[in-house]
PDB file of N, CA and C in Angstrom:
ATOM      1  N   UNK A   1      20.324 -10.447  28.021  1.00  0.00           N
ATOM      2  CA  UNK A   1      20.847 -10.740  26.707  1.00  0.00           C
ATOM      3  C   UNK A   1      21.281  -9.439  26.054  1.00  0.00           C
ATOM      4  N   UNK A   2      22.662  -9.715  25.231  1.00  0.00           N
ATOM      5  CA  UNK A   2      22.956  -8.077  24.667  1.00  0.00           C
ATOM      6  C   UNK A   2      22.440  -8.033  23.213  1.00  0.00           C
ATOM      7  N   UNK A   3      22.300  -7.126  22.800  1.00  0.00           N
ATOM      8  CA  UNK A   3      21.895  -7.488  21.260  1.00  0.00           C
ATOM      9  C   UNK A   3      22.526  -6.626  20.199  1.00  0.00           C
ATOM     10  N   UNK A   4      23.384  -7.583  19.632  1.00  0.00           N
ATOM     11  CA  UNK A   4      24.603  -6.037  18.838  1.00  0.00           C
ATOM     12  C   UNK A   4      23.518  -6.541  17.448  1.00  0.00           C
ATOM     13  N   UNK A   5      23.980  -5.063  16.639  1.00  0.00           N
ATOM     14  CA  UNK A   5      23.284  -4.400  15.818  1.00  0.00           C
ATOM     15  C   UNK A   5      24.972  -4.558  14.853  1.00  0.00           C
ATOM     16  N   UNK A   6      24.816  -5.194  13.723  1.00  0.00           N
ATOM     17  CA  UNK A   6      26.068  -4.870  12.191  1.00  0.00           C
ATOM     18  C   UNK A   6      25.061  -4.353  11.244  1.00  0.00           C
ATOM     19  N   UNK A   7      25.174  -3.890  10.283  1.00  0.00           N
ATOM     20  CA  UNK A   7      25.574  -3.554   8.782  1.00  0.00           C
ATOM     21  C   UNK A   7      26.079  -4.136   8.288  1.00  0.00           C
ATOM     22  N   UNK A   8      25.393  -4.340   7.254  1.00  0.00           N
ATOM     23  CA  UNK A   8      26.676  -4.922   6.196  1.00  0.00           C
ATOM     24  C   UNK A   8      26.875  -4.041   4.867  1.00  0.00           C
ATOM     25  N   UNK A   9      28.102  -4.397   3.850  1.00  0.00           N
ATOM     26  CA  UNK A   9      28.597  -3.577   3.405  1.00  0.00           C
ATOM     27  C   UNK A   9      27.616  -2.769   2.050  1.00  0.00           C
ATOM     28  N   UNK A  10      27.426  -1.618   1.951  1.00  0.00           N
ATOM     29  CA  UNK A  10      26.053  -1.389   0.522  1.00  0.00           C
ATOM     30  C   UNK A  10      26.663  -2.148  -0.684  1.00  0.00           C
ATOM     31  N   UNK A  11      28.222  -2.070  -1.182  1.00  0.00           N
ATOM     32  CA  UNK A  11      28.593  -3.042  -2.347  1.00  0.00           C
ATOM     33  C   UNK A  11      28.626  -4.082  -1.672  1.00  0.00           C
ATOM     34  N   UNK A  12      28.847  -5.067  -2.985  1.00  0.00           N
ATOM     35  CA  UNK A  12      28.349  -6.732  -2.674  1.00  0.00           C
ATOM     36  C   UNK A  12      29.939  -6.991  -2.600  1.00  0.00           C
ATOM     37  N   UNK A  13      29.940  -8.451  -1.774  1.00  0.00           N
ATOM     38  CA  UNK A  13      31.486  -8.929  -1.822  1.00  0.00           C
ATOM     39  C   UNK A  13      32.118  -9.865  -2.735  1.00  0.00           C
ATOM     40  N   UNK A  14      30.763 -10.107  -3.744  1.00  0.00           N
ATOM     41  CA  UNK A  14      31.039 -10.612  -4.938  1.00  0.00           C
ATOM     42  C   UNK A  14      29.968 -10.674  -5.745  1.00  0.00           C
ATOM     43  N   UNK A  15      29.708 -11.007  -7.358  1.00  0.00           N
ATOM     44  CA  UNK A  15      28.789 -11.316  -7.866  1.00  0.00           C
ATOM     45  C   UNK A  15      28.268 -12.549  -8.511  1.00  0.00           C
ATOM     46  N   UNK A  16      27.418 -12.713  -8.628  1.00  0.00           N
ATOM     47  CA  UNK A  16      27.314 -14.707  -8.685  1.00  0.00           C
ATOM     48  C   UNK A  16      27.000 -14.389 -10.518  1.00  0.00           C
ATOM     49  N   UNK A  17      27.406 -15.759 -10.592  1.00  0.00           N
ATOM     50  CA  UNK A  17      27.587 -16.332 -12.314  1.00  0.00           C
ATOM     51  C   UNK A  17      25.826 -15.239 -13.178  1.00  0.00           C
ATOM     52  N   UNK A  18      24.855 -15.279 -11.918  1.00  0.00           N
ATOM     53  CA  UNK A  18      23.589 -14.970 -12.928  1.00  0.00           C
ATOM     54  C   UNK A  18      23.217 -13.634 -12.506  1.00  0.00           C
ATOM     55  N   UNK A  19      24.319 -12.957 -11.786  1.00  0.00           N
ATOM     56  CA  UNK A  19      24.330 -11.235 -12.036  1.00  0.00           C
ATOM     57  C   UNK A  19      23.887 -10.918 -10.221  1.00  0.00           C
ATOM     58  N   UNK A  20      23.141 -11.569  -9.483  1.00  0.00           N
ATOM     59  CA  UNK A  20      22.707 -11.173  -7.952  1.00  0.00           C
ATOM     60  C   UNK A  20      23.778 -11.055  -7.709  1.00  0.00           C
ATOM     61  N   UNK A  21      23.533 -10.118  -6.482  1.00  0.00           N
ATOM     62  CA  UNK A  21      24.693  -9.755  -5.694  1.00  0.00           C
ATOM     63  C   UNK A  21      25.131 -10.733  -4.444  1.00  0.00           C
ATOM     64  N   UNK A  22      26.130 -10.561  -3.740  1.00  0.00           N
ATOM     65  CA  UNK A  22      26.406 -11.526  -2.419  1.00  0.00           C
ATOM     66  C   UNK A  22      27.356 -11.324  -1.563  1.00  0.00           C
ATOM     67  N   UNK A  23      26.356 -11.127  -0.025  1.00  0.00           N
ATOM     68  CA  UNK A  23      27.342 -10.222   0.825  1.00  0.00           C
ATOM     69  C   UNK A  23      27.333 -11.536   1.829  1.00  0.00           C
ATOM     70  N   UNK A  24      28.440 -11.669   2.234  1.00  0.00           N
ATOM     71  CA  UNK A  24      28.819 -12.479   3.544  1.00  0.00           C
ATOM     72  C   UNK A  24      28.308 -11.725   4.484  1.00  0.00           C
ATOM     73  N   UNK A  25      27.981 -12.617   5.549  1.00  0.00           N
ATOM     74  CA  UNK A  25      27.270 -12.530   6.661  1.00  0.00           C
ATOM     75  C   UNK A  25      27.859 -12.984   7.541  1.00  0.00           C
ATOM     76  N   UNK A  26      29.054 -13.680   7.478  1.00  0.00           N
ATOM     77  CA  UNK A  26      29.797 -13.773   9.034  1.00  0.00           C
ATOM     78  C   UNK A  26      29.267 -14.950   9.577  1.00  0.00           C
ATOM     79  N   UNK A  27      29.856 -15.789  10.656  1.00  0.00           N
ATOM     80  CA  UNK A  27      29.163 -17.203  11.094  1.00  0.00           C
ATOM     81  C   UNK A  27      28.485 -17.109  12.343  1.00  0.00           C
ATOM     82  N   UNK A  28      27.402 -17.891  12.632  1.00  0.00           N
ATOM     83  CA  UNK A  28      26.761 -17.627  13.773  1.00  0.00           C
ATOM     84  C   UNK A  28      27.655 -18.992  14.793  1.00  0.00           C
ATOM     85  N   UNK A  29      27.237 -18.894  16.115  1.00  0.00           N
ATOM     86  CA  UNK A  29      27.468 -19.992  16.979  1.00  0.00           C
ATOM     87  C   UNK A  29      26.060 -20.369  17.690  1.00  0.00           C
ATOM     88  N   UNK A  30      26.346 -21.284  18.241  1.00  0.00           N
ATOM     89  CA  UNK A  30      24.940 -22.369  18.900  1.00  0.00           C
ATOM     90  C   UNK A  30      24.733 -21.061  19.764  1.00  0.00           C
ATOM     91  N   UNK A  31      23.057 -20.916  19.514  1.00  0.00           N
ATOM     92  CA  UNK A  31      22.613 -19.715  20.679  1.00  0.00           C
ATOM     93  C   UNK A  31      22.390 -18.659  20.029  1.00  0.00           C
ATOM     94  N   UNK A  32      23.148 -18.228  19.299  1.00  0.00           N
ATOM     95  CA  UNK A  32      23.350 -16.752  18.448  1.00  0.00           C
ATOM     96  C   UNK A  32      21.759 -17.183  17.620  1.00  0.00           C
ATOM     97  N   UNK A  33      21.133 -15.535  17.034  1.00  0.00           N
ATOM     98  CA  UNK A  33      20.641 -15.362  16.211  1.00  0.00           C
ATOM     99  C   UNK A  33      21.077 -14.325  14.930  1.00  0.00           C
ATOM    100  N   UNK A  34      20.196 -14.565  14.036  1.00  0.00           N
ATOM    101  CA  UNK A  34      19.737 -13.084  13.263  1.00  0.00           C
ATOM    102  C   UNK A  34      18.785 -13.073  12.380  1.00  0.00           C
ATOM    103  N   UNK A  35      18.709 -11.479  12.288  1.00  0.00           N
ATOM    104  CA  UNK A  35      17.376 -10.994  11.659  1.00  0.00           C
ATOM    105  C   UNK A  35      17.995 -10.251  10.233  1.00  0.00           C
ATOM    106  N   UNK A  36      17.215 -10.403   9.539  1.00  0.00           N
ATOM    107  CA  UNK A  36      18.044  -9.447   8.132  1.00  0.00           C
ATOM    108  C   UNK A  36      16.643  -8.670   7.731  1.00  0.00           C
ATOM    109  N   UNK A  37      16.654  -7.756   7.119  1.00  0.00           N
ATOM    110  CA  UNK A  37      15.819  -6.462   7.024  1.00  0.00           C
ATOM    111  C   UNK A  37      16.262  -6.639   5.206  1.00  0.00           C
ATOM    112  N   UNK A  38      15.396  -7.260   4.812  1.00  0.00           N
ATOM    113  CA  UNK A  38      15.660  -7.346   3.437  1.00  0.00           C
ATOM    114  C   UNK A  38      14.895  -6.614   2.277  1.00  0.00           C
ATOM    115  N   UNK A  39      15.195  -6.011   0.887  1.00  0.00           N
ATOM    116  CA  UNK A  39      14.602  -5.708  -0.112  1.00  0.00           C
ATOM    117  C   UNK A  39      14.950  -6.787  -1.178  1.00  0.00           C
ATOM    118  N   UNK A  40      13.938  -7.186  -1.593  1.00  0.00           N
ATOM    119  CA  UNK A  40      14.247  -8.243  -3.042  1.00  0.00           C
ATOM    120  C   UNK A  40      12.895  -8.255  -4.147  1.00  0.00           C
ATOM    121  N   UNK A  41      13.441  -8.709  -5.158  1.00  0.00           N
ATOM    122  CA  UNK A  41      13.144  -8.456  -6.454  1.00  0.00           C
ATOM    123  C   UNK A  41      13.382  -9.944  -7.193  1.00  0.00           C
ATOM    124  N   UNK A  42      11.965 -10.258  -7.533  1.00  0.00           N
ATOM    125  CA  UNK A  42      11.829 -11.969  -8.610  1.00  0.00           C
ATOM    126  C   UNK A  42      11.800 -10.879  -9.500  1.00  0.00           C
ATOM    127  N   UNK A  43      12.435 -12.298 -10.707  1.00  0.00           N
ATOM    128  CA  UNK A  43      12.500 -11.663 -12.160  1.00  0.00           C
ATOM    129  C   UNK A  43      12.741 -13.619 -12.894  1.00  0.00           C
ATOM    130  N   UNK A  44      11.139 -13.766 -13.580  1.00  0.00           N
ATOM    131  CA  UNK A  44      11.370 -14.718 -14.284  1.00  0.00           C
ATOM    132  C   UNK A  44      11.843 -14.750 -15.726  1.00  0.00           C
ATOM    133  N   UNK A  45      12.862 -15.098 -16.200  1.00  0.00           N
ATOM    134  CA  UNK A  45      13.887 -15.599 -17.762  1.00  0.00           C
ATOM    135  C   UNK A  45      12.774 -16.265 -18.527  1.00  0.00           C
ATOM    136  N   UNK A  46      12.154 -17.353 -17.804  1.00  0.00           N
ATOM    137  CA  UNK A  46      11.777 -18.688 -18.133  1.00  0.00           C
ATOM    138  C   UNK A  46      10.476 -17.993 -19.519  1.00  0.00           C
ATOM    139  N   UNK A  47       9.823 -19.462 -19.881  1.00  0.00           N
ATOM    140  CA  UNK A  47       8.755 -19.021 -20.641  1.00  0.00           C
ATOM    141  C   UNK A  47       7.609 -19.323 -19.662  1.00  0.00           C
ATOM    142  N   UNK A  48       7.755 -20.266 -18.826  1.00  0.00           N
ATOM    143  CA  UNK A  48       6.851 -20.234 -16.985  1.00  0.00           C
ATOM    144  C   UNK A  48       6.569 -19.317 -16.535  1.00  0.00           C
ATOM    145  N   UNK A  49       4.962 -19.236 -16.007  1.00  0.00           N
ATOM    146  CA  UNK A  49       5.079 -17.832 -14.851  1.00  0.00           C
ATOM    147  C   UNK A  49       5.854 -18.136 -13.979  1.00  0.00           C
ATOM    148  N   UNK A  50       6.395 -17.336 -12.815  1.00  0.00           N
ATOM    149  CA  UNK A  50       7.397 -17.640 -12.057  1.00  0.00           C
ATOM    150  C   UNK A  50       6.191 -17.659 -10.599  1.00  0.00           C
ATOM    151  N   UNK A  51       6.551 -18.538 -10.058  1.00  0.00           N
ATOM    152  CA  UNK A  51       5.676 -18.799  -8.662  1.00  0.00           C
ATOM    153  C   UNK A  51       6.914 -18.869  -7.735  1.00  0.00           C
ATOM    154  N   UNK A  52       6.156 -17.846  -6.423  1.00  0.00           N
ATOM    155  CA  UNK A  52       6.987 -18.127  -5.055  1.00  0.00           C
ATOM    156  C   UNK A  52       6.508 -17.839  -4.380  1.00  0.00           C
ATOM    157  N   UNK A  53       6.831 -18.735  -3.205  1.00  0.00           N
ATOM    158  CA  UNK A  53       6.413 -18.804  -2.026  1.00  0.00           C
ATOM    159  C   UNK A  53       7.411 -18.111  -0.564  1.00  0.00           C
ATOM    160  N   UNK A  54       6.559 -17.343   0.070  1.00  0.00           N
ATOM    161  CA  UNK A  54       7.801 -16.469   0.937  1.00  0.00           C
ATOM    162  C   UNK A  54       7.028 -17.148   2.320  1.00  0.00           C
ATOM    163  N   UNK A  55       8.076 -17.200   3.635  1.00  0.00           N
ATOM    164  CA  UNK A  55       7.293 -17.274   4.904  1.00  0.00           C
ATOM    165  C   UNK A  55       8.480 -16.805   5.782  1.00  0.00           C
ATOM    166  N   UNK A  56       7.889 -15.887   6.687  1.00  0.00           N
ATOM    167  CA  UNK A  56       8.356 -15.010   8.043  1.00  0.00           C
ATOM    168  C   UNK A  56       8.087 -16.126   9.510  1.00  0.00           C
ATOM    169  N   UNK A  57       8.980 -15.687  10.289  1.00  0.00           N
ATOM    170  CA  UNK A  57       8.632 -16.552  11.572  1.00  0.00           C
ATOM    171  C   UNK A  57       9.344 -15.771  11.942  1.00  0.00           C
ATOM    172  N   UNK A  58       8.017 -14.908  13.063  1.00  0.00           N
ATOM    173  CA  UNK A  58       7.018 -15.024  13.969  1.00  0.00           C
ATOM    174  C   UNK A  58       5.831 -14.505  12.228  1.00  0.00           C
ATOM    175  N   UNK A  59       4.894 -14.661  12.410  1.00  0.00           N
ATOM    176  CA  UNK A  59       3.949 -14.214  11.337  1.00  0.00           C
ATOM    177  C   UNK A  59       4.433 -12.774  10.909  1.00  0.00           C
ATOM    178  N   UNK A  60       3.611 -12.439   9.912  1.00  0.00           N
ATOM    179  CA  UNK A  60       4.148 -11.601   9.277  1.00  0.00           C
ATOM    180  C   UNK A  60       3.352 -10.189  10.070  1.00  0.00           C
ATOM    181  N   UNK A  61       3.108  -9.312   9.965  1.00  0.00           N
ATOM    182  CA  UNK A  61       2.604  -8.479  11.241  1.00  0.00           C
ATOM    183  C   UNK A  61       1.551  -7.913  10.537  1.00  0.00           C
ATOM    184  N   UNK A  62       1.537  -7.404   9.142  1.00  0.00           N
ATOM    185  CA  UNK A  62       1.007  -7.147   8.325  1.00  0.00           C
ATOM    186  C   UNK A  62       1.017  -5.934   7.009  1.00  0.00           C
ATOM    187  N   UNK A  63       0.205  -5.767   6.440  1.00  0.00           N
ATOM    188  CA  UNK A  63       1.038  -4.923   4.751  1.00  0.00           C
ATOM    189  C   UNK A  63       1.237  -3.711   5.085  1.00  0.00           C
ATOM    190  N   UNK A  64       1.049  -2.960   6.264  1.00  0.00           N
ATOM    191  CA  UNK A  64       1.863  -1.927   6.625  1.00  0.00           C
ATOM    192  C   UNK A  64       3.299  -2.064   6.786  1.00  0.00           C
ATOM    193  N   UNK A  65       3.870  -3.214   7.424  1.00  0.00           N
ATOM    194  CA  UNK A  65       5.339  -3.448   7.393  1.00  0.00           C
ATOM    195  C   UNK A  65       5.847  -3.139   6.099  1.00  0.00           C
ATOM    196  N   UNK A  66       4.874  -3.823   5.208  1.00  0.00           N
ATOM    197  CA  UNK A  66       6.074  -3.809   3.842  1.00  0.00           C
ATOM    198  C   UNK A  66       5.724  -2.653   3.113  1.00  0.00           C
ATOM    199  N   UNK A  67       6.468  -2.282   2.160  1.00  0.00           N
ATOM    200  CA  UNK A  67       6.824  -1.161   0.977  1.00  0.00           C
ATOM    201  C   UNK A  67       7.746  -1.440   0.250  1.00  0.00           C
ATOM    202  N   UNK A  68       7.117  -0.574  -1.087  1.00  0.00           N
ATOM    203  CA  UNK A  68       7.489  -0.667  -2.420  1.00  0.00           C
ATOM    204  C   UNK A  68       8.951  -0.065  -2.361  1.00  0.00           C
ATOM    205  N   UNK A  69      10.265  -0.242  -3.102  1.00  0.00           N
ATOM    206  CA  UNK A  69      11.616  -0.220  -3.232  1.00  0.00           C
ATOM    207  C   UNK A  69      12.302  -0.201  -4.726  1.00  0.00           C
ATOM    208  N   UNK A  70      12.827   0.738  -5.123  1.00  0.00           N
ATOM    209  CA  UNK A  70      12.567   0.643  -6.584  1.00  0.00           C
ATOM    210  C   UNK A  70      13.889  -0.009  -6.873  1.00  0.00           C
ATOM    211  N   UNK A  71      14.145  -0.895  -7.810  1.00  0.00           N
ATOM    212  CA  UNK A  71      14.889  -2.578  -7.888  1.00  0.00           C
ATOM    213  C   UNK A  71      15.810  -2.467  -9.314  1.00  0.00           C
ATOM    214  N   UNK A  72      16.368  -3.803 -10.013  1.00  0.00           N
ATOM    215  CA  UNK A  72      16.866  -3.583 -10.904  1.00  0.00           C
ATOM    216  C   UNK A  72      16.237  -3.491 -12.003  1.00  0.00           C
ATOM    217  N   UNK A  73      14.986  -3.947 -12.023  1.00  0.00           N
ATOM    218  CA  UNK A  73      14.306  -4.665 -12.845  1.00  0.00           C
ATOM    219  C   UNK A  73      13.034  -3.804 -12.891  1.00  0.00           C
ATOM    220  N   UNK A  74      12.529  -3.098 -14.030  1.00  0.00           N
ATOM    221  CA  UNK A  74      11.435  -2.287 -14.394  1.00  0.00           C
ATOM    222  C   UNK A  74      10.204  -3.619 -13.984  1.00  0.00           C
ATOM    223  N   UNK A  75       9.243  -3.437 -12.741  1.00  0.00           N
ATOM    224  CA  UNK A  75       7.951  -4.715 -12.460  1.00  0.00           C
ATOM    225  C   UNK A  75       7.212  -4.767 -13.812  1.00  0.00           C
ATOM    226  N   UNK A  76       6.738  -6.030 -14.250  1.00  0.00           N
ATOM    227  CA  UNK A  76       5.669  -5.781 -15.395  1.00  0.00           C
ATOM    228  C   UNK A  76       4.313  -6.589 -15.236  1.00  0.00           C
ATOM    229  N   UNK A  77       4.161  -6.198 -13.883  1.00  0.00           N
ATOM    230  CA  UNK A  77       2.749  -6.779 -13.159  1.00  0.00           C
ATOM    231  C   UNK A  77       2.652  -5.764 -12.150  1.00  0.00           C
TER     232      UNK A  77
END
């Protein structure tokens, strides 16, 4: 199996109505995969705490994988 490696672009290829950014990703075919190497940032508006739920497949490996990334949004927790 070969396994090509893209980038995608650091600006976004557009911006959505509530300010996130949004980069096309190109189409897969039957068989194809991918993996995305992501940084993200919740930010609740609401007067709700904001609850979410995240899940990885294969498990997650553990909290050494992840690290802190500094975002748009000053954390206030």
């Amino acid at each position: 199996m070969t396994l090509e490696t893209r980038n995608i672009a650091a600006t976004p290829d557009a911006i959505a109505p509530d300010g996130s950014e949004v980069r096309l990703l190109g189409a897969l075919s039957r068989g194809s995969m991918a993996a995305f190497r992501l940084y993200f940032q919740f930010r609740c508006d609401g007067g709700e705490p904001l609850e979410a739920v995240a899940v990885t497949m294969p498990p997650w490996p553990g909290a050494e994988e992840a690290f802190v990334v500094s975002g748009i949004w000053e954390p206030t927790v």
